[in-house]
Protein backbone atom coordinates (compact mmCIF):
# COMPACT_ATOMS: atom_id res chain seq x y z
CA UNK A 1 -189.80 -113.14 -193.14
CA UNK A 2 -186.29 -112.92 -193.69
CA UNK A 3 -184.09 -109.78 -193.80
CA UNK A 4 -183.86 -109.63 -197.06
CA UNK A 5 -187.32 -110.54 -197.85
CA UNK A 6 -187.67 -107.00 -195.59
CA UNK A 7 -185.54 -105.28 -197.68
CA UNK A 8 -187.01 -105.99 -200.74
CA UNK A 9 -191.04 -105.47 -200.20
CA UNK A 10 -190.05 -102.17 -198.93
CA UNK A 11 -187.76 -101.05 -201.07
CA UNK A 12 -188.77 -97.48 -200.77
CA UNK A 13 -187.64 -96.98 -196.88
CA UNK A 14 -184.15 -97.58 -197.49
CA UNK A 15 -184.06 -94.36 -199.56
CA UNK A 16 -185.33 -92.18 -197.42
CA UNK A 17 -183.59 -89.53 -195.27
CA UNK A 18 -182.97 -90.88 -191.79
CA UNK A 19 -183.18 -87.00 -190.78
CA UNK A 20 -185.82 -84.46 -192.29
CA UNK A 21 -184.47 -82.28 -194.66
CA UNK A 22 -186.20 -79.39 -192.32
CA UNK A 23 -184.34 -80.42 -189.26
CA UNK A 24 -181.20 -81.85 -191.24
CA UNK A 25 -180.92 -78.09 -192.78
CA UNK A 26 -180.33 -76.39 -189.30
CA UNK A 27 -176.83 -75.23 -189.37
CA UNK A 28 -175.33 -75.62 -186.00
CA UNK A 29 -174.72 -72.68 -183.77
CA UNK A 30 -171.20 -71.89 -184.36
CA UNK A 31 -170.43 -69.67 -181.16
CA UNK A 32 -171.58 -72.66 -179.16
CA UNK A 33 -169.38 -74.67 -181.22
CA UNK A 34 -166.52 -72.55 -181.07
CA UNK A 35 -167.39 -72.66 -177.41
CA UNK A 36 -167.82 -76.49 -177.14
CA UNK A 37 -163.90 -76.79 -178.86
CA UNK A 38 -162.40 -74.11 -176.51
CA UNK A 39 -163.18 -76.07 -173.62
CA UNK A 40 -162.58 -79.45 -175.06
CA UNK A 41 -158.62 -78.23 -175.82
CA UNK A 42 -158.90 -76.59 -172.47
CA UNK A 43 -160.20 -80.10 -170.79
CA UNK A 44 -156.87 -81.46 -172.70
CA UNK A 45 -154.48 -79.03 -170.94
CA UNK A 46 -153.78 -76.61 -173.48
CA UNK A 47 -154.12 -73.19 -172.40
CA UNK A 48 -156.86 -72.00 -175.07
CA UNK A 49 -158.45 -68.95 -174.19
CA UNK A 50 -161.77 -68.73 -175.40
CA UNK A 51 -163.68 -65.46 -176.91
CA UNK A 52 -166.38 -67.01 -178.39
CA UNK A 53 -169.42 -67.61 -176.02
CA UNK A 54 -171.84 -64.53 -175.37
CA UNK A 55 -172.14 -65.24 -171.46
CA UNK A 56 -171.05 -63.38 -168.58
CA UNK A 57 -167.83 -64.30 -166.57
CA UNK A 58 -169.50 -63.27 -163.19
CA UNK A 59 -171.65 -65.55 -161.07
CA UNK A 60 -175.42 -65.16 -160.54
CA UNK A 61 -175.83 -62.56 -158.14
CA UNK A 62 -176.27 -63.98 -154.92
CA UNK A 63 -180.04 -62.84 -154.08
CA UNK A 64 -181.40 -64.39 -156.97
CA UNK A 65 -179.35 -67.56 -156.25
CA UNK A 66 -180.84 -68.24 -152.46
CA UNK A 67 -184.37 -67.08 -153.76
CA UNK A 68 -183.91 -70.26 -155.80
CA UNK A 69 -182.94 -72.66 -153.09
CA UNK A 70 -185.94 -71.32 -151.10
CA UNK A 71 -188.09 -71.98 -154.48
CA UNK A 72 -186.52 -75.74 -155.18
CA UNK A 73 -187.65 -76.85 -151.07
CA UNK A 74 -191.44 -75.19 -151.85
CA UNK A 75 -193.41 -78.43 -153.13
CA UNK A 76 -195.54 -76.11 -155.03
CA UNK A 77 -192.79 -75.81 -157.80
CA UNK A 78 -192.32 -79.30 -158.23
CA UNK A 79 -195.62 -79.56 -160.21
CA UNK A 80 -196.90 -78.36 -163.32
CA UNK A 81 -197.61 -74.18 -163.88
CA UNK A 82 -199.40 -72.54 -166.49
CA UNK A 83 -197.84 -73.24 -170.00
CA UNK A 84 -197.17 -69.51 -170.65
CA UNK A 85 -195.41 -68.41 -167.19
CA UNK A 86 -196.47 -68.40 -163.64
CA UNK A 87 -198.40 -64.89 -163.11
CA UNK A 88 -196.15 -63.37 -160.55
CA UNK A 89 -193.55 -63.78 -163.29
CA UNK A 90 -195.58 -62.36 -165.75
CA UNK A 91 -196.84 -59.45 -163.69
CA UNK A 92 -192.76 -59.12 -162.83
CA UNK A 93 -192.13 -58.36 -166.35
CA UNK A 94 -195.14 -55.91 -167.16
CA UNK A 95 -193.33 -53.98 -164.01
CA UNK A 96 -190.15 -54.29 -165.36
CA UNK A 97 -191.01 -53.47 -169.55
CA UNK A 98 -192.73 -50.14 -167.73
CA UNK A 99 -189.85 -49.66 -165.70
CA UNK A 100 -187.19 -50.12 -167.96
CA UNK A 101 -189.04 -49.18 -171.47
CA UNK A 102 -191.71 -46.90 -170.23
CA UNK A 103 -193.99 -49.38 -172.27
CA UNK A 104 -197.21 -50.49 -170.81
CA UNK A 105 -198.40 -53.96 -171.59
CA UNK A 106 -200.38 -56.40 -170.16
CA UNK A 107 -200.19 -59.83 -168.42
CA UNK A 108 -201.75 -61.46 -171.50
CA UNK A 109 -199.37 -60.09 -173.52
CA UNK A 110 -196.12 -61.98 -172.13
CA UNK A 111 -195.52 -65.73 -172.82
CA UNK A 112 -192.42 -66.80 -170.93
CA UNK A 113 -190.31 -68.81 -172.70
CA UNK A 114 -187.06 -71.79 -172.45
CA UNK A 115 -184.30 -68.91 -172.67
CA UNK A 116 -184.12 -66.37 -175.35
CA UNK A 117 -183.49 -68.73 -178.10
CA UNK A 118 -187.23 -69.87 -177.60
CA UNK A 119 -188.45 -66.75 -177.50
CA UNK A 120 -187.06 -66.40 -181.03
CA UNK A 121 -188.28 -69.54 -182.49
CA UNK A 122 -191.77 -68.84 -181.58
CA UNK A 123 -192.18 -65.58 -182.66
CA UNK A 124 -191.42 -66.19 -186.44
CA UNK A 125 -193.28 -69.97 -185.46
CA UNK A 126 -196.05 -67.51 -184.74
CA UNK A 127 -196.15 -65.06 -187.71
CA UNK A 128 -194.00 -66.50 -190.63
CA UNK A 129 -195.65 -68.66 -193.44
CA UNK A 130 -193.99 -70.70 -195.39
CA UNK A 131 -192.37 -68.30 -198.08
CA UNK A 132 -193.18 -65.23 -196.30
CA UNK A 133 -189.14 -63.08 -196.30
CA UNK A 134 -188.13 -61.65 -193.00
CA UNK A 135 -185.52 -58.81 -193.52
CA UNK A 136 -182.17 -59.73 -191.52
CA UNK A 137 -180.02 -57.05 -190.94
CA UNK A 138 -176.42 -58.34 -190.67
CA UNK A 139 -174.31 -58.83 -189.16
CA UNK A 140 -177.03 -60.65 -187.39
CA UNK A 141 -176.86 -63.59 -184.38
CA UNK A 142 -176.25 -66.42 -185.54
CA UNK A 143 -179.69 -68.09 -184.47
CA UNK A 144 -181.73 -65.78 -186.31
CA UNK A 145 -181.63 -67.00 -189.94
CA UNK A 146 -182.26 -70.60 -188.98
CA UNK A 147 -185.16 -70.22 -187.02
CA UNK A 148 -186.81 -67.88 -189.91
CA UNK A 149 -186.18 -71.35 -192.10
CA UNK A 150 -187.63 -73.50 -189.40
CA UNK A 151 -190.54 -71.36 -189.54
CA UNK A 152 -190.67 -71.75 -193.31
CA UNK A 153 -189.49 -68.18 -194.36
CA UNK A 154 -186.86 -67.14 -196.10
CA UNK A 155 -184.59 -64.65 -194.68
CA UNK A 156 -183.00 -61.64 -196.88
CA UNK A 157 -179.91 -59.99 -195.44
CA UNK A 158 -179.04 -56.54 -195.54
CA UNK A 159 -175.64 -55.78 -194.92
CA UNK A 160 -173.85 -53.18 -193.23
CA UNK A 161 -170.56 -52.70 -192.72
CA UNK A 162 -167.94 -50.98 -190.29
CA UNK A 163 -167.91 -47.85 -192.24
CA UNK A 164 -171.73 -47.28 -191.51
CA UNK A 165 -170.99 -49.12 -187.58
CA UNK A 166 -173.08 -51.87 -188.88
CA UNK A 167 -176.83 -49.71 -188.33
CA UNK A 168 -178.56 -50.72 -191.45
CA UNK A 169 -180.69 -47.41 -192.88
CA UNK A 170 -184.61 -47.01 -194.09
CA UNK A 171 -183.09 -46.86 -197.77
CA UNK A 172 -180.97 -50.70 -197.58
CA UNK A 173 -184.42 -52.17 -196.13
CA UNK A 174 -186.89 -50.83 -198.65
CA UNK A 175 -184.29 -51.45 -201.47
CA UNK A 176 -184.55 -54.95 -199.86
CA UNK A 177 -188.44 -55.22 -199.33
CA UNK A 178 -190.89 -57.52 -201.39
CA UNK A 179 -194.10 -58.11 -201.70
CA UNK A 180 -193.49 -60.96 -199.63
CA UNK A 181 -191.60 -59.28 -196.79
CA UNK A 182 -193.23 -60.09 -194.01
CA UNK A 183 -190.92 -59.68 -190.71
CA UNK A 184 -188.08 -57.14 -189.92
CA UNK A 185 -186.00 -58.52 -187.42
CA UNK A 186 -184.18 -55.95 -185.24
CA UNK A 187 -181.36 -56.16 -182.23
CA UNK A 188 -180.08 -53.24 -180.32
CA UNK A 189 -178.03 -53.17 -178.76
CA UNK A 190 -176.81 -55.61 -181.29
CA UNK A 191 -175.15 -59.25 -181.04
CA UNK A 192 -172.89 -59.84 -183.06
CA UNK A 193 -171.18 -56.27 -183.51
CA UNK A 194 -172.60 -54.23 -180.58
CA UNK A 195 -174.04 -51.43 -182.35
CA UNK A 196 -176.55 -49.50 -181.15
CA UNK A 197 -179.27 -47.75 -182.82
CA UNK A 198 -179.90 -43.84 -181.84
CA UNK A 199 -183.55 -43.10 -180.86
CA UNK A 200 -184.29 -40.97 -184.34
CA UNK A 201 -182.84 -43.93 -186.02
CA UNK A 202 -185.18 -46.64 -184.72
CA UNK A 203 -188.13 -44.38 -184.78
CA UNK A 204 -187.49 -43.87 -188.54
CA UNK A 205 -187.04 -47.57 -189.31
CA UNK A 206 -190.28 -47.97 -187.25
CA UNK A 207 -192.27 -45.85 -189.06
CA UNK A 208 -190.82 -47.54 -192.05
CA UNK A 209 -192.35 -50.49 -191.11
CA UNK A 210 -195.26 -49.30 -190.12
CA UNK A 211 -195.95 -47.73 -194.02
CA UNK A 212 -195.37 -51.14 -194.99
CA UNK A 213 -197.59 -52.96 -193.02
CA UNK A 214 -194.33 -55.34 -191.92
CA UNK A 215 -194.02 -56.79 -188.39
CA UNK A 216 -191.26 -56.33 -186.32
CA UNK A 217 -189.37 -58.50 -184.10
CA UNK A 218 -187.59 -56.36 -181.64
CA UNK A 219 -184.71 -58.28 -179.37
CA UNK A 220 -184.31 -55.93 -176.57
CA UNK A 221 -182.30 -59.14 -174.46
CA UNK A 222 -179.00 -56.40 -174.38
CA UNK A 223 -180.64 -53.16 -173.60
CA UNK A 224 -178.83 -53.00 -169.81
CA UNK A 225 -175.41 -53.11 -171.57
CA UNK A 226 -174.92 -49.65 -173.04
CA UNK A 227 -172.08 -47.57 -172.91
CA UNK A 228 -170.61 -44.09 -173.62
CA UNK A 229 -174.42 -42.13 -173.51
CA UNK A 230 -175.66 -44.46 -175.71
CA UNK A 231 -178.95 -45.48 -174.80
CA UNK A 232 -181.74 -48.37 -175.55
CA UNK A 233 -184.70 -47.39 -176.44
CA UNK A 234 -187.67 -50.28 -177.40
CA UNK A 235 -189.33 -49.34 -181.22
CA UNK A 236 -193.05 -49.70 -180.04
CA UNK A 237 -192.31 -46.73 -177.56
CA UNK A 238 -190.84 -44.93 -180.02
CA UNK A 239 -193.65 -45.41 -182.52
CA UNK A 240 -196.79 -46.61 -180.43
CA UNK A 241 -198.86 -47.36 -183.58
CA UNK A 242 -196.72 -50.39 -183.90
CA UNK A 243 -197.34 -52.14 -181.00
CA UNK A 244 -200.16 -54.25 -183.02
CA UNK A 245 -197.46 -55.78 -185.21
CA UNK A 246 -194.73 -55.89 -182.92
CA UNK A 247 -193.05 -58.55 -180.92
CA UNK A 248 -190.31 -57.68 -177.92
CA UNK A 249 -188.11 -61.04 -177.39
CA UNK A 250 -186.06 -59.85 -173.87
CA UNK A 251 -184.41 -62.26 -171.23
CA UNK A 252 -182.65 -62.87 -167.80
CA UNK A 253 -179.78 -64.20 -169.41
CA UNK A 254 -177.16 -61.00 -170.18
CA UNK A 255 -178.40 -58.60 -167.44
CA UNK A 256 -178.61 -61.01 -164.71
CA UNK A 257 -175.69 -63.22 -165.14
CA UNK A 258 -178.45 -66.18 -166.00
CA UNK A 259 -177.59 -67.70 -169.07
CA UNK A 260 -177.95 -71.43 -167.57
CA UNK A 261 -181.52 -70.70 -166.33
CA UNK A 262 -182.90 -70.17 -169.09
CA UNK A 263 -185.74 -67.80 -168.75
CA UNK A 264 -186.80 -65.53 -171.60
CA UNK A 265 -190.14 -64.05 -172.73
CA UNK A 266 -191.77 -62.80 -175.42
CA UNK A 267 -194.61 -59.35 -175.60
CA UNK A 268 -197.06 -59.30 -178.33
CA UNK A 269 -200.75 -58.98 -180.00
CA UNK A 270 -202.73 -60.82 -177.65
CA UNK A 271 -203.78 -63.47 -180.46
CA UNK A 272 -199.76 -63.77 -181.19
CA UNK A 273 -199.49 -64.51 -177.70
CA UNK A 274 -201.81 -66.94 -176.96
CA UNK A 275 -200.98 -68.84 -180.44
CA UNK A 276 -197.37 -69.24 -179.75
CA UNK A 277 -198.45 -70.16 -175.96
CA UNK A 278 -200.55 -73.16 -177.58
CA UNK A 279 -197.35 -73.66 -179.35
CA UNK A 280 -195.29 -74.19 -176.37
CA UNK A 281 -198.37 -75.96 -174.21
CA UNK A 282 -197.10 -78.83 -176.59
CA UNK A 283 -193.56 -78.31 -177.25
CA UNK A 284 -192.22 -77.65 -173.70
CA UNK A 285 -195.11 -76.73 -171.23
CA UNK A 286 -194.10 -74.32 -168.60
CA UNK A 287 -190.40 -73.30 -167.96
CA UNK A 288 -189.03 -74.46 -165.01
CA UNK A 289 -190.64 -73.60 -161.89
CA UNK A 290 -187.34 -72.88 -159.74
CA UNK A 291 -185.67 -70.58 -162.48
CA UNK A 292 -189.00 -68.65 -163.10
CA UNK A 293 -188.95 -67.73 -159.47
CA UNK A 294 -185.35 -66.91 -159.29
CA UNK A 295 -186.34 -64.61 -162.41
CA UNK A 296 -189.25 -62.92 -160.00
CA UNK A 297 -186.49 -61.94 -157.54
CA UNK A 298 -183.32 -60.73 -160.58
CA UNK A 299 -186.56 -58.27 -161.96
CA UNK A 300 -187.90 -56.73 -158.76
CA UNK A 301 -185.13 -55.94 -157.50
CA UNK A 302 -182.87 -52.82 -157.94
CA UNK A 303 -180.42 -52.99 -160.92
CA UNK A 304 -176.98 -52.15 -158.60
CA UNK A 305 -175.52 -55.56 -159.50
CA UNK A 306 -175.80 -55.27 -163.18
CA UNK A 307 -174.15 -51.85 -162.83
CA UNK A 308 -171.17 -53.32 -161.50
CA UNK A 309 -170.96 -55.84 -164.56
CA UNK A 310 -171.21 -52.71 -166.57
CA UNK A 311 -168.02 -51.03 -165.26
CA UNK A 312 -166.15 -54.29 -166.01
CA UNK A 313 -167.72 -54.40 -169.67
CA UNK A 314 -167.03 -50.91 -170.37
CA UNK A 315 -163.17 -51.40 -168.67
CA UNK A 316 -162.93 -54.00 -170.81
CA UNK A 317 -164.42 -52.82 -173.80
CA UNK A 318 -162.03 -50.39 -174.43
CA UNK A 319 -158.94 -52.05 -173.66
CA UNK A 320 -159.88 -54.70 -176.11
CA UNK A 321 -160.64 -51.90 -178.98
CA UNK A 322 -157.64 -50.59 -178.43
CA UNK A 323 -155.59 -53.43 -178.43
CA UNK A 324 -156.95 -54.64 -181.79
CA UNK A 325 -156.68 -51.55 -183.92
CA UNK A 326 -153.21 -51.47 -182.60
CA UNK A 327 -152.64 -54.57 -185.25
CA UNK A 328 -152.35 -53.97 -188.85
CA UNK A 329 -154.99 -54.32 -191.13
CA UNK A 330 -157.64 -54.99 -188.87
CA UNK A 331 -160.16 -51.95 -188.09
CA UNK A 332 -162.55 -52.37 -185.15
CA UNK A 333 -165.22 -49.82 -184.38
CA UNK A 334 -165.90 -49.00 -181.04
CA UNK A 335 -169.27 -50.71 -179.54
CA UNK A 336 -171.63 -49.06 -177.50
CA UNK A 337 -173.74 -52.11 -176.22
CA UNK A 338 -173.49 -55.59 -175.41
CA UNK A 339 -170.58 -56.86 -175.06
CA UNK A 340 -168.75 -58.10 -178.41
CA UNK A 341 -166.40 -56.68 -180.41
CA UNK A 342 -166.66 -56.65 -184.31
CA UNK A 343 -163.50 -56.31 -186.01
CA UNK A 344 -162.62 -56.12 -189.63
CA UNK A 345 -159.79 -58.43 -190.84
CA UNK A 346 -160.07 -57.88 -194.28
CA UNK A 347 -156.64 -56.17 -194.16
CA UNK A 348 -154.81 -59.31 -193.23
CA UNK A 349 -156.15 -61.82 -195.49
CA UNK A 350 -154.69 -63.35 -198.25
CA UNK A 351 -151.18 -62.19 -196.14
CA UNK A 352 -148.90 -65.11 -195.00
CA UNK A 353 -148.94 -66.29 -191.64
CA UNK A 354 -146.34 -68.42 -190.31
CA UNK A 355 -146.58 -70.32 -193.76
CA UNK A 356 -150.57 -70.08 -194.23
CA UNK A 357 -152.61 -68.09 -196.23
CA UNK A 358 -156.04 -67.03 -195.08
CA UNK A 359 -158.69 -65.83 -197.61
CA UNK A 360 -161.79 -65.99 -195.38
CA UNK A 361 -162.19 -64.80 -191.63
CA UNK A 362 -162.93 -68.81 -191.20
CA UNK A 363 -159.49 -69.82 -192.05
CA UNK A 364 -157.95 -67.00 -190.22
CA UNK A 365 -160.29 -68.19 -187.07
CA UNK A 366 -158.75 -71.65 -187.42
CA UNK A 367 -155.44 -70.18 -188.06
CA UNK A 368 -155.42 -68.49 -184.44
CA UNK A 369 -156.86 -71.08 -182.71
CA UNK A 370 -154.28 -73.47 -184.00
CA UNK A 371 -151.12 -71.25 -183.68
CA UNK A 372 -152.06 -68.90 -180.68
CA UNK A 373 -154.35 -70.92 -178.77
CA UNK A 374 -156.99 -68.47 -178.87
CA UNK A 375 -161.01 -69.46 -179.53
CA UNK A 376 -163.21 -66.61 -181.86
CA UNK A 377 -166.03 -66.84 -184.17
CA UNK A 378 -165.85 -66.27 -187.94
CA UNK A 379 -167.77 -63.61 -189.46
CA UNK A 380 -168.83 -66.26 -191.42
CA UNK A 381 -171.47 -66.93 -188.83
CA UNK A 382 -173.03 -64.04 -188.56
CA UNK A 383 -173.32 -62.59 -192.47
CA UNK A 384 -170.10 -62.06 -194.62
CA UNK A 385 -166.52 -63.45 -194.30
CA UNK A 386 -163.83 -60.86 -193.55
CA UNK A 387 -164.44 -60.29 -189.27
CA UNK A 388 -164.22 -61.99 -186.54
CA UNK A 389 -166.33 -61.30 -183.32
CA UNK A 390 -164.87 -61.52 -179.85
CA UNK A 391 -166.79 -61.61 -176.49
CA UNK A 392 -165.32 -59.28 -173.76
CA UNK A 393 -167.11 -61.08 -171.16
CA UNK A 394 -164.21 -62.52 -169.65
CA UNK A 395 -161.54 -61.88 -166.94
CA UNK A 396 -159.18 -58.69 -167.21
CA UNK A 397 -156.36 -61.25 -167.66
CA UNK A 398 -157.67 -63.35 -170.03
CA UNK A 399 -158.71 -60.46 -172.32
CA UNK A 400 -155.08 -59.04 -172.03
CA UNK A 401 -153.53 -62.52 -172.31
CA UNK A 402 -155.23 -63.83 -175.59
CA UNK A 403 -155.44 -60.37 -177.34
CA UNK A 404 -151.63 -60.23 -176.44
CA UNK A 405 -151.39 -63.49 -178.78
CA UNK A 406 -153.40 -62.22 -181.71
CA UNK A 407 -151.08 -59.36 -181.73
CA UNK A 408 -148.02 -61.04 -181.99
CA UNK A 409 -149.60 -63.70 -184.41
CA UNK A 410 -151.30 -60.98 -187.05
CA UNK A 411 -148.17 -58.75 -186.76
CA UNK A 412 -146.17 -61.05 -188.52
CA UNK A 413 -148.26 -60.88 -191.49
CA UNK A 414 -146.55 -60.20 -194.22
């Protein structure tokens, strides 16, 4: 048969998609993008500073580092472990959500996952139907809305701005809720704007959801970062009657300095549990062996090392505040977690900038990348256009250094 004659008995083939339209929708993560170009420029010798990945400067700490080249010689990790987390892992965590959250939960209760990300995916996997809404405060991480559409639900953003520190209230969600809202999604401390929610605030939006008969997915993967008395506190504590429709997502990654191991989990119902651990039985199987046991050794230990990250973050922190509300037209609340910042630039758009006009916080983004050498994420991203969110997670220098050129660049906005 000839290619032609191919061609033409199946003639339906050659119009269809190469990529599903459910995969093909997936909008690519645009810090890791932002990231992925910093470096590139960087690899070419330009001296691009970079402010848009959410990941530590400082190495591992060195304990959980060594208890992972002990792990990698142990034969026993080179073979398969249980699909949801090895179960001195698991039991790690239980410890840890009591010490931490003063929230008891049991073994079968935690599914460890690939990283946080996973973690996130399989929850709404696990709960969402297809048309089922999940309520998305925002600004929100940029992962978020694209795994509720992976799931097949449809996320609904409610938006709150700097003048209300980004904390979305009981009244914007029920003005927001359906009789298909299914899910509330909830981060504090919060990624992208580093917000976090007082205890009377959460236990009201709790309750909320609890009236409603909605489920909750809490991401808790921040709740070490706090600053200036603020303090995390996890929903299900703060309104117990929840913990049946409830989901904690919390990781290694930002506490630990671990974002390359990739080691997250996930606490739930124990039939959400063990459905999204049949899940991953066939999408992954078990996280790797040598990072879960590295992950034994970063919870059981004391938390000295991520208090010294903290004094850095908080140093940090405010010398990057100050430095941006020091520039015209852009207005930057002070964060209390994490460790972004979330300015407004609404002030400076649609001024001229060394012959350019930006209307969205997109353009600007490209704009001061391209004329100060200096790598941020659009709000775009993350909800609205009109801010831009910048890491603090990086040498004193740096952060001096490339808020130094967004100074100079903005002020001559005109």
């Amino acid at each position: 048969m000839t290619e032609n004659e191919t061609s033409d008995s199946h003639p339906a083939s050659t119009a269809r998609p190469r990529v599903s339209g459910r995969i093909g929708a997936i909008a690519e993560s645009a810090t890791l993008a932002v990231d992925a170009k910093a470096k590139a420029l960087k690899a070419q010798g330009r001296p691009v500073i970079g402010f848009g990945a959410g990941e530590p400067d400082f190495p591992t700490p060195g304990y959980i580092v060594e208890a992972a080249v002990e792990a990698a010689r142990n034969p026993v990790n080179h073979r398969y472990t249980p699909a949801g987390g090895l179960p001195e892992l698991k039991a790690a965590i239980v410890a840890k959500t009591r010490r931490d959250s003063d929230y008891e939960v049991a073994p079968e209760h935690v599914l460890v996952t690939n990283g946080g990300k996973q973690a996130v995916y399989q929850a709404f996997a696990a709960i969402v139907d297809p048309g089922d809404e999940v309520l998305l405060p925002a600004p929100y991480w940029t992962t978020y809305p694209e795994a509720v559409k992976l799931a097949g639900g449809v996320p609904v953003e409610v938006f709150a701005d700097e003048t209300q520190d980004y904390l979305v209230t009981v009244e914007q969600l029920e003005a927001a809720r359906t009789d298909r809202t299914k899910v509330l999604l909830f981060c504090s401390p919060s990624n992208p704007t580093g917000s976090v929610y007082p205890p009377e605030q959460i236990r009201a939006i709790g309750e909320w959801a609890l009236a409603h008969g909605i489920w909750v997915v809490t991401d808790e993967i921040y709740e070490h970062l706090t600053y200036d008395g603020a303090r995390s506190v996890s929903m299900p504590v703060e309104v117990p009657a929840l913990a049946d429709t409830c989901i904690v997502l919390n990781g290694v990654a930002k506490t630990y300095a671990m974002t390359g191991w990739r080691v997250g989990w996930m606490i739930g119902p124990r039939d959400v549990i063990k459905a999204a651990t049949n899940l991953q039985s066939h999408l992954t199987s078990n996280v790797c062996n040598v990072s879960q046991r590295a992950a034994v050794v970063a919870l059981t230990e004391d938390l000295s090392a991520v208090q010294e990250m903290r004094v850095a973050f908080d140093r940090r922190r405010r010398a990057m505040v100050g430095m941006l509300n020091d520039i015209p037209g852009v207005q930057c609340p002070t964060p209390q977690g994490a460790f972004y910042v979330y300015p407004s630039v609404r002030g400076v758009l649609g001024k001229q900038i060394r012959g350019r006009v930006p209307t969205t916080s997109a353009e600007l983004a490209g704009l001061i990348l391209d004329e100060a050498e200096v790598a941020v994420v659009p709000g775009e991203a993350f909800g609205p256009s009109g801010y831009l969110r910048l890491s603090y997670a990086l040498g004193d220098e740096d952060l001096a250094e490339g808020v130094g050129r967004i100074q100079k660049l903005l002020g001559e906005a005109r």
